[in-house]
N, C-alpha and C. Protein backbone atom coordinates (compact mmCIF):
# COMPACT_ATOMS: atom_id res chain seq x y z
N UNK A 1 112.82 107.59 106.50
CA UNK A 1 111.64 107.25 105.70
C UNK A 1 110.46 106.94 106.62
N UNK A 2 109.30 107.36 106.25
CA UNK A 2 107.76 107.10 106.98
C UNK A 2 107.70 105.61 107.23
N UNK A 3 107.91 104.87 106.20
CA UNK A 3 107.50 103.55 106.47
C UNK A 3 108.13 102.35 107.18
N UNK A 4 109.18 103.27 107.40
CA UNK A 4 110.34 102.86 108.34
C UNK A 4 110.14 102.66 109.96
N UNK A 5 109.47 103.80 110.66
CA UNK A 5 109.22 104.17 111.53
C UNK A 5 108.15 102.95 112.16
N UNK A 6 108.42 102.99 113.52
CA UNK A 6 107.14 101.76 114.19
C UNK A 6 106.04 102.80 113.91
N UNK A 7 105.27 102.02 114.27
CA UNK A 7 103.84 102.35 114.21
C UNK A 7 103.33 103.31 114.88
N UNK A 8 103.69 103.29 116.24
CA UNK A 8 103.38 104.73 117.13
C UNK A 8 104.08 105.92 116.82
N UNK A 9 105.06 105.89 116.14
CA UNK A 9 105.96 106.92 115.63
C UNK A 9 105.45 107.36 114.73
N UNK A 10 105.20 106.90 113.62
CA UNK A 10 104.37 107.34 112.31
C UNK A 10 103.19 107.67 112.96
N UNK A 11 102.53 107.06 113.36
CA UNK A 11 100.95 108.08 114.15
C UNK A 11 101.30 109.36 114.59
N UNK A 12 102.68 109.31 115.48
CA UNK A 12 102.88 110.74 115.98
C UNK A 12 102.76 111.79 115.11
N UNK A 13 103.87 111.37 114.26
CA UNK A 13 104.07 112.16 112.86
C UNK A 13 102.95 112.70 112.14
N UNK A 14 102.04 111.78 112.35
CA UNK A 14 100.68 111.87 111.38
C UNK A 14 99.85 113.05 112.15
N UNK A 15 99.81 112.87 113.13
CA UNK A 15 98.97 113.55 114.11
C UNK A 15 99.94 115.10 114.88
N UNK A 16 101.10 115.39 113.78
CA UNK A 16 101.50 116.53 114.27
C UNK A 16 100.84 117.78 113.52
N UNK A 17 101.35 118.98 113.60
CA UNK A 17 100.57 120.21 113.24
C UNK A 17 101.39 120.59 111.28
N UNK A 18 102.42 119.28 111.16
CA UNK A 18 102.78 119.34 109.78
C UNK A 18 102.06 118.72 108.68
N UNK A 19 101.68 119.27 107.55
CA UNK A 19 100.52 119.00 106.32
C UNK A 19 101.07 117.43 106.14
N UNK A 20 102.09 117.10 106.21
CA UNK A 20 102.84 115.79 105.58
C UNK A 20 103.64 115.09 106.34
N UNK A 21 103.63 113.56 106.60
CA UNK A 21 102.27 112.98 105.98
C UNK A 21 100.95 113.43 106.03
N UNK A 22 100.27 112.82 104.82
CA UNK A 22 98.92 113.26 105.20
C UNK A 22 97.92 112.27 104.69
N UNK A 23 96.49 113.35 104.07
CA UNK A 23 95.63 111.44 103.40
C UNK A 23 96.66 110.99 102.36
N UNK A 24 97.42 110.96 101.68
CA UNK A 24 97.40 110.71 99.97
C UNK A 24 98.63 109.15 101.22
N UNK A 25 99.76 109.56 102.17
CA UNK A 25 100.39 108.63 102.38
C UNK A 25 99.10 107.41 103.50
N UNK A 26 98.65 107.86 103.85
CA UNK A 26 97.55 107.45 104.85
C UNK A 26 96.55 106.19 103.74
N UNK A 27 96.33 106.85 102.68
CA UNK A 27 95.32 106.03 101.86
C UNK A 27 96.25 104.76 101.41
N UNK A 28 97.88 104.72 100.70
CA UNK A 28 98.79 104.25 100.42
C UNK A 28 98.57 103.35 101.22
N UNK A 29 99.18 103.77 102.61
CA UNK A 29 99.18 102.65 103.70
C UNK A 29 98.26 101.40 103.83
N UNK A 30 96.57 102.14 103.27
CA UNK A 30 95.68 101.48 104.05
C UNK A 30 95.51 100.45 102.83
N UNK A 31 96.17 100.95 101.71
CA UNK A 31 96.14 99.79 100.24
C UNK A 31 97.08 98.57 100.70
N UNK A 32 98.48 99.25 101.30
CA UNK A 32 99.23 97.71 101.76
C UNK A 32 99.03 97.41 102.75
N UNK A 33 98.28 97.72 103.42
CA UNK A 33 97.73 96.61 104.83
C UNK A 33 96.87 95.55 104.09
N UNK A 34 96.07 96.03 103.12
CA UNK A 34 95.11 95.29 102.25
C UNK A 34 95.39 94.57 101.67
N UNK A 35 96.76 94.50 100.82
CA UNK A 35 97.54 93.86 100.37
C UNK A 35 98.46 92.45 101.52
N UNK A 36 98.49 92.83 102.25
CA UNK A 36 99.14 92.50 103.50
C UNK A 36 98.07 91.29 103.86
N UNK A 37 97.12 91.54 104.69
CA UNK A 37 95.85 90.45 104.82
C UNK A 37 95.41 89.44 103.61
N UNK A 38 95.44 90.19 102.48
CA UNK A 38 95.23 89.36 101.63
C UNK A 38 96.13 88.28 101.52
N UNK A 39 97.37 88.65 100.91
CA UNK A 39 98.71 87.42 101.37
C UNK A 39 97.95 86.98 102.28
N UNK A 40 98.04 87.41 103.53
CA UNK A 40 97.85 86.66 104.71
C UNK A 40 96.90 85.20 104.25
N UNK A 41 95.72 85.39 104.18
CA UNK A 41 94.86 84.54 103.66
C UNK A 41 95.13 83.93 102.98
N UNK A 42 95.95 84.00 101.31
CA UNK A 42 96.64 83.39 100.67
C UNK A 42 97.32 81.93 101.25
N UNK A 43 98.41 82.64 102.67
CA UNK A 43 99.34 81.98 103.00
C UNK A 43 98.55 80.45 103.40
N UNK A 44 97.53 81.35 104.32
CA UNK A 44 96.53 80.47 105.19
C UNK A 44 95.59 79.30 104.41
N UNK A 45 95.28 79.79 103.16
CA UNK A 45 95.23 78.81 102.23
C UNK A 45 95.98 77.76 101.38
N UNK A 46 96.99 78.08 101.00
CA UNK A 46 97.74 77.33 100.71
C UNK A 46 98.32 76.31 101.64
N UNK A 47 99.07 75.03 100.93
CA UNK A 47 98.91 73.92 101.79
C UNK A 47 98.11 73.01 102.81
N UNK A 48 96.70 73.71 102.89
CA UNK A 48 95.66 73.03 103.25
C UNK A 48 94.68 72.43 102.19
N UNK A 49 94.93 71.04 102.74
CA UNK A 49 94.18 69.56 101.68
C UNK A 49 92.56 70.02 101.81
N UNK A 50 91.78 71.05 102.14
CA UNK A 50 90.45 71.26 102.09
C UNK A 50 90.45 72.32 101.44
N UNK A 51 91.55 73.03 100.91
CA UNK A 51 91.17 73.83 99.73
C UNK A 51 92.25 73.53 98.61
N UNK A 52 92.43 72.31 98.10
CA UNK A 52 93.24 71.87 97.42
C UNK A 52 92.93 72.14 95.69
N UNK A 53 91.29 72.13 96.30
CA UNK A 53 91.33 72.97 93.94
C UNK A 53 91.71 74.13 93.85
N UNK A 54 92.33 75.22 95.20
CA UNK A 54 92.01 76.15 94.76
C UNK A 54 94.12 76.88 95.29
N UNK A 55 94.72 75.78 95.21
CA UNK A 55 95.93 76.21 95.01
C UNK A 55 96.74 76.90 94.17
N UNK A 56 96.68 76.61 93.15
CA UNK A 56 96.99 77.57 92.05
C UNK A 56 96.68 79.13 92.07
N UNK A 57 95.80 79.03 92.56
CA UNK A 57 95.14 80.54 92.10
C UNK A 57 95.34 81.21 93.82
N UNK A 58 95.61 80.77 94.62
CA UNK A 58 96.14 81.05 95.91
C UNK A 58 97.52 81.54 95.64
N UNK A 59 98.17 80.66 95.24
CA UNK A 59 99.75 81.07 94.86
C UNK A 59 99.88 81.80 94.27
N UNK A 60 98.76 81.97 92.67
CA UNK A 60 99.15 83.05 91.89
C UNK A 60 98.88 84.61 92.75
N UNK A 61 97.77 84.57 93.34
CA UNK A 61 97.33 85.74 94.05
C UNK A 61 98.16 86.07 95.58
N UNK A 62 98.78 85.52 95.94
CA UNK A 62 99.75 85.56 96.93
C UNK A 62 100.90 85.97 96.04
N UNK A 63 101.33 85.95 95.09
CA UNK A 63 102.42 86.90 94.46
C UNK A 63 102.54 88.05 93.93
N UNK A 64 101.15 88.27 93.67
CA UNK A 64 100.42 89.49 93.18
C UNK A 64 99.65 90.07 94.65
N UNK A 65 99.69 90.01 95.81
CA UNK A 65 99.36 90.68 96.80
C UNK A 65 100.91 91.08 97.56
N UNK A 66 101.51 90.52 97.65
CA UNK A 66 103.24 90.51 97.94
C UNK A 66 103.68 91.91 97.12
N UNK A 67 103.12 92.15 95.79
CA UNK A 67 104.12 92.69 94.89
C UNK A 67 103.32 93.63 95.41
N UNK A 68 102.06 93.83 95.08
CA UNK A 68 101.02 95.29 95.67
C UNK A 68 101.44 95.88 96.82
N UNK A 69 101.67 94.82 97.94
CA UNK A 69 102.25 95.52 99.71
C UNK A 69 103.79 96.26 99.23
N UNK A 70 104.54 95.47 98.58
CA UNK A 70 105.34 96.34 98.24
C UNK A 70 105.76 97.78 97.64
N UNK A 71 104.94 97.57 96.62
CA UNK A 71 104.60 98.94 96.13
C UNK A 71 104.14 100.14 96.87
N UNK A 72 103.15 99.79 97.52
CA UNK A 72 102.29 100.44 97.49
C UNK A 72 102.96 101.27 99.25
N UNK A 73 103.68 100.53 100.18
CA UNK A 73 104.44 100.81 101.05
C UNK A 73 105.62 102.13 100.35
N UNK A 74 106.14 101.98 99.15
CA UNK A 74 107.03 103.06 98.26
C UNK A 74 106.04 104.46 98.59
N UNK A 75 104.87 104.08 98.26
CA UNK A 75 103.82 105.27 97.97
C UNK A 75 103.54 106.04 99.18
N UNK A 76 103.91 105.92 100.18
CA UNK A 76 103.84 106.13 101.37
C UNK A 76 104.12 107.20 101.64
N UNK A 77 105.64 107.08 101.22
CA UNK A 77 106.68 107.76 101.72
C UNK A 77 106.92 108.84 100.05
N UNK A 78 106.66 108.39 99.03
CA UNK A 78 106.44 109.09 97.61
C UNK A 78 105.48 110.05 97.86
N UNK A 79 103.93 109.46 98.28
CA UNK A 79 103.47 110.58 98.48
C UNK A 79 103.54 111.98 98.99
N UNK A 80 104.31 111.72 100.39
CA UNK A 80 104.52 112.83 101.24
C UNK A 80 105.84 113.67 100.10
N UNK A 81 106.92 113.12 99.28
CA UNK A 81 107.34 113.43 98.54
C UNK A 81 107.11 114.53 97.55
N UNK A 82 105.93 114.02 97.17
CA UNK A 82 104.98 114.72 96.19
C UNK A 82 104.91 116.30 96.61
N UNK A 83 104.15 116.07 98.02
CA UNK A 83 103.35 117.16 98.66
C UNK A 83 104.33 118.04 98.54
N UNK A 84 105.53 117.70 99.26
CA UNK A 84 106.79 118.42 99.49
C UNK A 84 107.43 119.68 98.60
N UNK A 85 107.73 118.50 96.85
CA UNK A 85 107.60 119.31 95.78
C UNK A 85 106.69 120.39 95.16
N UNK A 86 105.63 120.13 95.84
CA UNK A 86 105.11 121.40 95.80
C UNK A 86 105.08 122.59 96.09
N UNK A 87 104.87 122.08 97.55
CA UNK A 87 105.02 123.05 98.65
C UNK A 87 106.26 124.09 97.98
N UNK A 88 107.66 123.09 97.68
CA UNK A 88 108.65 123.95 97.12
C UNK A 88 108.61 125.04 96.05
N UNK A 89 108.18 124.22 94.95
CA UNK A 89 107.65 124.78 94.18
C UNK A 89 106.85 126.40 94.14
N UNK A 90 105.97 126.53 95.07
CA UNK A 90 105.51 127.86 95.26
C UNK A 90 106.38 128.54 96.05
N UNK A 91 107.27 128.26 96.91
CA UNK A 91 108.39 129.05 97.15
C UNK A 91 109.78 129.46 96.54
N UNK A 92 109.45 129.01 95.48
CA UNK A 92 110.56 129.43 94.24
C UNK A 92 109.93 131.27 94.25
N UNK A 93 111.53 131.67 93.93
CA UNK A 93 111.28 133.14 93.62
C UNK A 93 110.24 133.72 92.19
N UNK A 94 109.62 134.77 92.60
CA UNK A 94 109.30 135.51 91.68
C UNK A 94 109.01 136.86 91.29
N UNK A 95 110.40 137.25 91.44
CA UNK A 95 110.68 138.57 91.31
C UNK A 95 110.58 139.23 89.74
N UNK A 96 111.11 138.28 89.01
CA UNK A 96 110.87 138.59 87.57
C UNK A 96 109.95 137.97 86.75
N UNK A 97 109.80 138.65 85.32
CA UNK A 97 108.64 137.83 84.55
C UNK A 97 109.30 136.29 84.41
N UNK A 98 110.68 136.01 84.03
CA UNK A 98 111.02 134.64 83.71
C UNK A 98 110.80 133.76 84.59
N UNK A 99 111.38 134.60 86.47
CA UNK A 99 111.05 133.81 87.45
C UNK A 99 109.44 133.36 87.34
N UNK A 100 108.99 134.16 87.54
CA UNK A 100 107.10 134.07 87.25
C UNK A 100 107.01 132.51 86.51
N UNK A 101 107.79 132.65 85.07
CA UNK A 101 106.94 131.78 84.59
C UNK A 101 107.52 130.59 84.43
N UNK A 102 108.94 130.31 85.38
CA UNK A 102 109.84 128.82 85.50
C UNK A 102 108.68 128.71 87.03
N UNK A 103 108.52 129.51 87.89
CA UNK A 103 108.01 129.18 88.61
C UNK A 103 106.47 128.07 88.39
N UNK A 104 106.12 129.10 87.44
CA UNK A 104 104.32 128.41 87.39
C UNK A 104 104.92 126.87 86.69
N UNK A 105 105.64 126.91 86.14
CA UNK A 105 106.07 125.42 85.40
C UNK A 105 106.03 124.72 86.52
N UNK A 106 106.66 125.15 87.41
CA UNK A 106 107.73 124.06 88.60
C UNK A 106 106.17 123.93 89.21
N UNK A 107 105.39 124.82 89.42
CA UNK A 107 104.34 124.58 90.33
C UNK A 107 103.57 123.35 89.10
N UNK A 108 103.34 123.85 88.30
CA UNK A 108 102.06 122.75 87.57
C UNK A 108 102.57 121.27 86.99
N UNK A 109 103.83 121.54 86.91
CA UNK A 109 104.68 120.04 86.83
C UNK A 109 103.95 118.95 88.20
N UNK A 110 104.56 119.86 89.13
CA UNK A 110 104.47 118.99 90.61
C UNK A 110 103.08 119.00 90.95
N UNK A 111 102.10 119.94 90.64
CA UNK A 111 100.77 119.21 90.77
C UNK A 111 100.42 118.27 90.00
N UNK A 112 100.85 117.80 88.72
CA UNK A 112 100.56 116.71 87.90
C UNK A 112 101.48 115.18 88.58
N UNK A 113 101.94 115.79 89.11
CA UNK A 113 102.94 114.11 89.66
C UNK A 113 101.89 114.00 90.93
N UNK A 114 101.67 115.04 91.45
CA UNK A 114 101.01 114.98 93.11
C UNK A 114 99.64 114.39 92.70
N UNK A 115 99.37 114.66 91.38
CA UNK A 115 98.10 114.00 91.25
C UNK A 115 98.11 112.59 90.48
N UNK A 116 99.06 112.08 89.78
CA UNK A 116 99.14 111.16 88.81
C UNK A 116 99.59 110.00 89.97
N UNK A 117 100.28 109.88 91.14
CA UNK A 117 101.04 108.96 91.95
C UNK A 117 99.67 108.94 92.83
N UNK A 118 98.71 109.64 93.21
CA UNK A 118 97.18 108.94 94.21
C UNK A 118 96.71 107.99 93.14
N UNK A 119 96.85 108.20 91.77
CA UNK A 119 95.64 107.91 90.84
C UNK A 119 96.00 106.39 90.66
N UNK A 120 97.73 105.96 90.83
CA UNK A 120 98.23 105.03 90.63
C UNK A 120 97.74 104.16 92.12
N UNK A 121 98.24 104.56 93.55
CA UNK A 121 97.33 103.92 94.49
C UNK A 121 95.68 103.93 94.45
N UNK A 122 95.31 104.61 94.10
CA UNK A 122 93.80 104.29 93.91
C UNK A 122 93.55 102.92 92.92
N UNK A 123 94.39 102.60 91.79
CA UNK A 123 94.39 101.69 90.66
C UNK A 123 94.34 100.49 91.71
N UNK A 124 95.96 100.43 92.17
CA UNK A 124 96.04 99.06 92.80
C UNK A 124 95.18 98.89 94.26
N UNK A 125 94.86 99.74 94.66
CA UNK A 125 93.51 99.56 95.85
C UNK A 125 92.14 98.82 95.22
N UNK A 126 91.79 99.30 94.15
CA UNK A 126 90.66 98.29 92.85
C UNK A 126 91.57 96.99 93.16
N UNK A 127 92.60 96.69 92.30
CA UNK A 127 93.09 95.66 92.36
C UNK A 127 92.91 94.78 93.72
N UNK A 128 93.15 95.19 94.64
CA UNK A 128 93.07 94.69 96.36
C UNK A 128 91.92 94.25 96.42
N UNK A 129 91.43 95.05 96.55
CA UNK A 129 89.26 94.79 96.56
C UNK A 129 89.35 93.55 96.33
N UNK A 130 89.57 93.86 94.77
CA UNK A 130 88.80 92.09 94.35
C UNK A 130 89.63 91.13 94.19
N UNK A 131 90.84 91.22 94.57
CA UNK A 131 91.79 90.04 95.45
C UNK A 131 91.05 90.05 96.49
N UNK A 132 90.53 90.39 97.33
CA UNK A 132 90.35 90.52 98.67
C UNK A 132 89.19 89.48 98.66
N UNK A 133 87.99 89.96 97.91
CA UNK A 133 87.08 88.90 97.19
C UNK A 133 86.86 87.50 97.11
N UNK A 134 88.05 87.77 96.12
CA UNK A 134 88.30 86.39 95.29
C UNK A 134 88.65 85.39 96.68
N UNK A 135 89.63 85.66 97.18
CA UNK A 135 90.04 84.80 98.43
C UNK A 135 89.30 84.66 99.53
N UNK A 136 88.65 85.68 99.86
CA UNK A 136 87.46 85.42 100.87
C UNK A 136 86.51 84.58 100.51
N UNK A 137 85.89 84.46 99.26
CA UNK A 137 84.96 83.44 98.23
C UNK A 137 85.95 81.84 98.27
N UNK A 138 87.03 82.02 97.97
CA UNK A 138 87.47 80.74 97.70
C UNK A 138 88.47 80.20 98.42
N UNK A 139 88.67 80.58 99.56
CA UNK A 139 90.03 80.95 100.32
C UNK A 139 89.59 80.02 101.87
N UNK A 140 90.57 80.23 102.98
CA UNK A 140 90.07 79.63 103.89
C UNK A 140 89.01 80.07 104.89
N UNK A 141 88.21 79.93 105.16
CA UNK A 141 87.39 80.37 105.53
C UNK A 141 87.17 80.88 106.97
N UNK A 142 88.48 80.31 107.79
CA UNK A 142 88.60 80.73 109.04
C UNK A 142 89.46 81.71 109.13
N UNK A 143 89.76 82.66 108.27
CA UNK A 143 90.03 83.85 107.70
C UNK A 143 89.08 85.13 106.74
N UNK A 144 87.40 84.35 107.00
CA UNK A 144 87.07 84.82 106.12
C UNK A 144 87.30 86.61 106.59
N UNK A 145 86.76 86.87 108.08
CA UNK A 145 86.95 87.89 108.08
C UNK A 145 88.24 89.33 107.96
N UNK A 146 89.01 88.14 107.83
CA UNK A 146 90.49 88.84 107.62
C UNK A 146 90.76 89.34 105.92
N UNK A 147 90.10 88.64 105.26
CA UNK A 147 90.04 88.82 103.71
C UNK A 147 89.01 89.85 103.66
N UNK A 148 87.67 89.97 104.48
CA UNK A 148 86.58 91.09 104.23
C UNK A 148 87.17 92.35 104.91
N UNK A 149 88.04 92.34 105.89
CA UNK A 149 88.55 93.72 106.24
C UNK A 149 89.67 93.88 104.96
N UNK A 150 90.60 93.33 104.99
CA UNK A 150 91.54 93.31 103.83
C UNK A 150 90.44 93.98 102.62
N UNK A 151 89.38 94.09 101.84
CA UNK A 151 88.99 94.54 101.06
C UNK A 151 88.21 96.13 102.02
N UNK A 152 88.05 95.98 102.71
CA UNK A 152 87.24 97.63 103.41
C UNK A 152 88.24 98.43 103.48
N UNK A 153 89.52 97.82 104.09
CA UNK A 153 90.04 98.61 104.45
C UNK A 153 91.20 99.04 102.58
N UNK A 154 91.61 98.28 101.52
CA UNK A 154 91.97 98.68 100.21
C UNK A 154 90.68 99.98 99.72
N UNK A 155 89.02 99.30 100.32
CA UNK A 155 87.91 100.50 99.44
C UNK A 155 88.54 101.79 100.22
N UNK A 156 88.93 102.05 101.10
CA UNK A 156 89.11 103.17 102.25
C UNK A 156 90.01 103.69 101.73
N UNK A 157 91.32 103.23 101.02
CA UNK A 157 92.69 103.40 100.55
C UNK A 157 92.27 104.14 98.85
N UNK A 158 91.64 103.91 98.16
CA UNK A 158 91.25 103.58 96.71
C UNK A 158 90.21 105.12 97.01
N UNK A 159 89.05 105.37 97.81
CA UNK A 159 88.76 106.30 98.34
C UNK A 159 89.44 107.49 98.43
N UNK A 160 90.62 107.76 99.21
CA UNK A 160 90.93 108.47 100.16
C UNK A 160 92.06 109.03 98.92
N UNK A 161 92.57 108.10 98.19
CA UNK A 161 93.75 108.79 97.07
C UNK A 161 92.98 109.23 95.97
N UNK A 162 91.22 108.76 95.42
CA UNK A 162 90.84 109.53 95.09
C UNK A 162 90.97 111.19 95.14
N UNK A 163 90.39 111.10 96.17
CA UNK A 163 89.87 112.46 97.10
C UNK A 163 91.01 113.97 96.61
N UNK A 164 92.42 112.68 97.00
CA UNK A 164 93.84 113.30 96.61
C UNK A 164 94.07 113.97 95.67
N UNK A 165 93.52 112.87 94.28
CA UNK A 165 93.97 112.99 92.65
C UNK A 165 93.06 114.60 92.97
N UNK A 166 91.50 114.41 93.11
CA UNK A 166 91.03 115.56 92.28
C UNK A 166 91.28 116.98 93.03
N UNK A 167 91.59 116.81 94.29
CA UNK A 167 92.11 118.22 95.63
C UNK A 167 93.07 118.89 94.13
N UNK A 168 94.25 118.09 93.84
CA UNK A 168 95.65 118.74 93.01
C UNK A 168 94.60 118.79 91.57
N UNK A 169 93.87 118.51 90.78
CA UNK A 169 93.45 118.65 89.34
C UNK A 169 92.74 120.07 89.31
N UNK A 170 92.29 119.86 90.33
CA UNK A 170 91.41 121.52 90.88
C UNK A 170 92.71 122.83 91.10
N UNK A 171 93.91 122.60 90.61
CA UNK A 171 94.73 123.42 90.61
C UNK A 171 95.96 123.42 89.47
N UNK A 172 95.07 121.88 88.55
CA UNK A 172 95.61 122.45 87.16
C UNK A 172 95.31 122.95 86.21
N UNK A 173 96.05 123.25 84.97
CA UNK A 173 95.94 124.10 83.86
C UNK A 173 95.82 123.55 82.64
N UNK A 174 96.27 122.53 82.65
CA UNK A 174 96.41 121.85 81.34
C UNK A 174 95.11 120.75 81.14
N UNK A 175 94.22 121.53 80.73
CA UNK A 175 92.25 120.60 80.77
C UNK A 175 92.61 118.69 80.49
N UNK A 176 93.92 118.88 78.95
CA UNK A 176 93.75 117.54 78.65
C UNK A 176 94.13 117.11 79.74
N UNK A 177 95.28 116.68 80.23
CA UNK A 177 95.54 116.07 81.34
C UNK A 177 94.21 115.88 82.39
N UNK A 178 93.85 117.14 83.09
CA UNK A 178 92.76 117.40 83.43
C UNK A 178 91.57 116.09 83.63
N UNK A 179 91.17 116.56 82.34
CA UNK A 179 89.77 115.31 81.22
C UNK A 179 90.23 114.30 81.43
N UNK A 180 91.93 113.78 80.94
CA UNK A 180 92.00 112.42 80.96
C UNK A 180 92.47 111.57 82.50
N UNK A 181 92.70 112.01 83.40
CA UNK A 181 92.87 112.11 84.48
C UNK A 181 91.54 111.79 85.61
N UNK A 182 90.68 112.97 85.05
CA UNK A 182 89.25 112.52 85.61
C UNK A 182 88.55 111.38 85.22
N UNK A 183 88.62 111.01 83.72
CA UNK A 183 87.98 109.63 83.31
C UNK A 183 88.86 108.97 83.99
N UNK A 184 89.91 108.48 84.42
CA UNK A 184 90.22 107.72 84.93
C UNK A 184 89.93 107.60 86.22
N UNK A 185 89.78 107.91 87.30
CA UNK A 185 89.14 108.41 87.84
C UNK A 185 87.62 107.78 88.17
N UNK A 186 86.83 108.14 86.96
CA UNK A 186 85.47 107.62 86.95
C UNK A 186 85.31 106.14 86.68
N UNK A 187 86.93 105.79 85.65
CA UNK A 187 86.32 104.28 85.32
C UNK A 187 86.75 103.52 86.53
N UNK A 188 87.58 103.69 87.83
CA UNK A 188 88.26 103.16 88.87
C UNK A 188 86.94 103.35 89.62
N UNK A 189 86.15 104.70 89.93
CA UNK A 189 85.10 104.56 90.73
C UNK A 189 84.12 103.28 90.16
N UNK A 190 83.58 103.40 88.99
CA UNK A 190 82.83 102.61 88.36
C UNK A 190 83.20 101.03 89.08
N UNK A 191 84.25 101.03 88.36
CA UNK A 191 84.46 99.25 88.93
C UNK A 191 84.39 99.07 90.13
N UNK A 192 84.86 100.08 91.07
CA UNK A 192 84.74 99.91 92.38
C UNK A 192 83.80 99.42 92.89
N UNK A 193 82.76 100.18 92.47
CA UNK A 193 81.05 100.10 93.12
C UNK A 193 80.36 99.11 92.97
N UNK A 194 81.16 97.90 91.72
CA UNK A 194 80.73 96.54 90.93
C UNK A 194 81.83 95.61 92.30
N UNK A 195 82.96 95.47 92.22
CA UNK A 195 83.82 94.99 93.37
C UNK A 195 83.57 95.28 94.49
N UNK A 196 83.03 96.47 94.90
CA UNK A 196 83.32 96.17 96.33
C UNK A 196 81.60 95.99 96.61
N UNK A 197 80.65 95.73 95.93
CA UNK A 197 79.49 95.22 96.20
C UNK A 197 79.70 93.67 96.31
N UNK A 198 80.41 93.34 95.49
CA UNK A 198 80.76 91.81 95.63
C UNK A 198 81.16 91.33 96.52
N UNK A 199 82.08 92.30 97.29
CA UNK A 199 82.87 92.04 98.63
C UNK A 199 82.33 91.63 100.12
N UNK A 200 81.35 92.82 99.76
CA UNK A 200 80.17 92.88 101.08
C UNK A 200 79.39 91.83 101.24
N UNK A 201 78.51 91.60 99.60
CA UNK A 201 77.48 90.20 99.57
C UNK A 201 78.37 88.97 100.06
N UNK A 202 79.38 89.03 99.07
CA UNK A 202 80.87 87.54 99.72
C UNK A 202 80.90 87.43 101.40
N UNK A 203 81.26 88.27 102.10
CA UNK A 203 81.33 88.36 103.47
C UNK A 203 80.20 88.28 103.93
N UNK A 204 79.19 88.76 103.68
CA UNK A 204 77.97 88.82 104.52
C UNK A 204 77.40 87.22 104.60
N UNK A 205 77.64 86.71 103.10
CA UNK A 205 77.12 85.27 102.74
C UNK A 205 78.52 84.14 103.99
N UNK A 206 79.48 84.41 103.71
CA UNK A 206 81.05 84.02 104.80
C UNK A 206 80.26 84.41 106.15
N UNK A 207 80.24 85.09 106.44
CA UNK A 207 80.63 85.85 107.70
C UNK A 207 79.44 85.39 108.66
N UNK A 208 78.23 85.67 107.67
CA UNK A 208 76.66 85.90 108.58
C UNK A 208 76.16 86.72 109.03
């Protein structure tokens, strides 16, 4: 498994002349590092008597950044998954009309998963952002900058599996999916651009 591998190993991998891994596991990653810092900050908040109103909501968001790194580490290694099934997919035979048309199934099935599993890391990368936020705003502050990368680096992740979803939609057939796929899509960009403006002003006001 990708996510298995140390760190210089997976770079290798990344940086060989094979399509996969590629962005869609790359963006994944950069959601649970985001996820990752955030905890972090969490941790760093909690049990300190100078941010004592704001325990609760430290803890709650430290269980909900825990569950995101987890996930979103699955997606990693799912993604490149994805790609894979495809790839297969067009190498299914098609010598006959039936082959022809189990084939185009197998192909447009697996572009709808290849595109529906970025759309899901792009979701919880939104989510990151404005965890990332929230804790940088209310969190410890000698972390602030660890909470403002923790959100750049989820916008980068949320970005990049975009990019993913619409590469595979541009090679489907079925419009509804298509349509409803792209609004989603637009309403994740939308909020984005509301969150991660928040993120920047938060840090800039933190940071200096």
């Amino acid at each position: 498994m990708l996510i298995e591998k140390n760190v210089t190993d997976f770079i290798d991998v990344l940086a060989s002349a094979s399509p996969a891994p590629g962005g869609g596991s790359v963006s994944a990653l950069a959601g649970s590092l985001g996820a990752a810092l955030t905890a972090m900050v969490c941790r760093l908040t909690l049990g300190n008597e100078k941010y004592s109103d704001v325990q609760a909501k430290a803890g709650s968001m430290l269980k909900q950044a825990d569950e995101l790194k987890n996930l979103l580490q699955k997606y990693v290694d799912e993604d490149t998954e994805a790609f894979n099934k495809v790839m297969a997919a067009y190498k299914l035979p098609k010598d006959t009309e039936e082959q022809k048309t189990d084939r185009s199934q197998a192909i447009q099935q697996a572009m709808q998963n290849a595109a529906s599993l970025p759309l899901k890391v792009a979701e919880y990368c939104l989510t990151i952002i404005t965890m990332a936020e929230q804790i940088l705003r209310l969190g410890n502050a000698n972390a602030a900058s660890d909470a403002a990368v923790a959100g750049l680096i989820s916008h980068a992740g949320m970005q990049g599996a975009i990019y993913n979803v619409r590469i595979n939609l541009a090679s489907i057939k079925d419009q509804q999916f298509v349509e409803t796929t792209q609004a989603q899509v637009d309403a994740i960009k939308s909020q984005a651009a509301v969150q991660y403006g928040k993120l920047i002003a938060t840090a800039d006001k933190a940071i200096g």
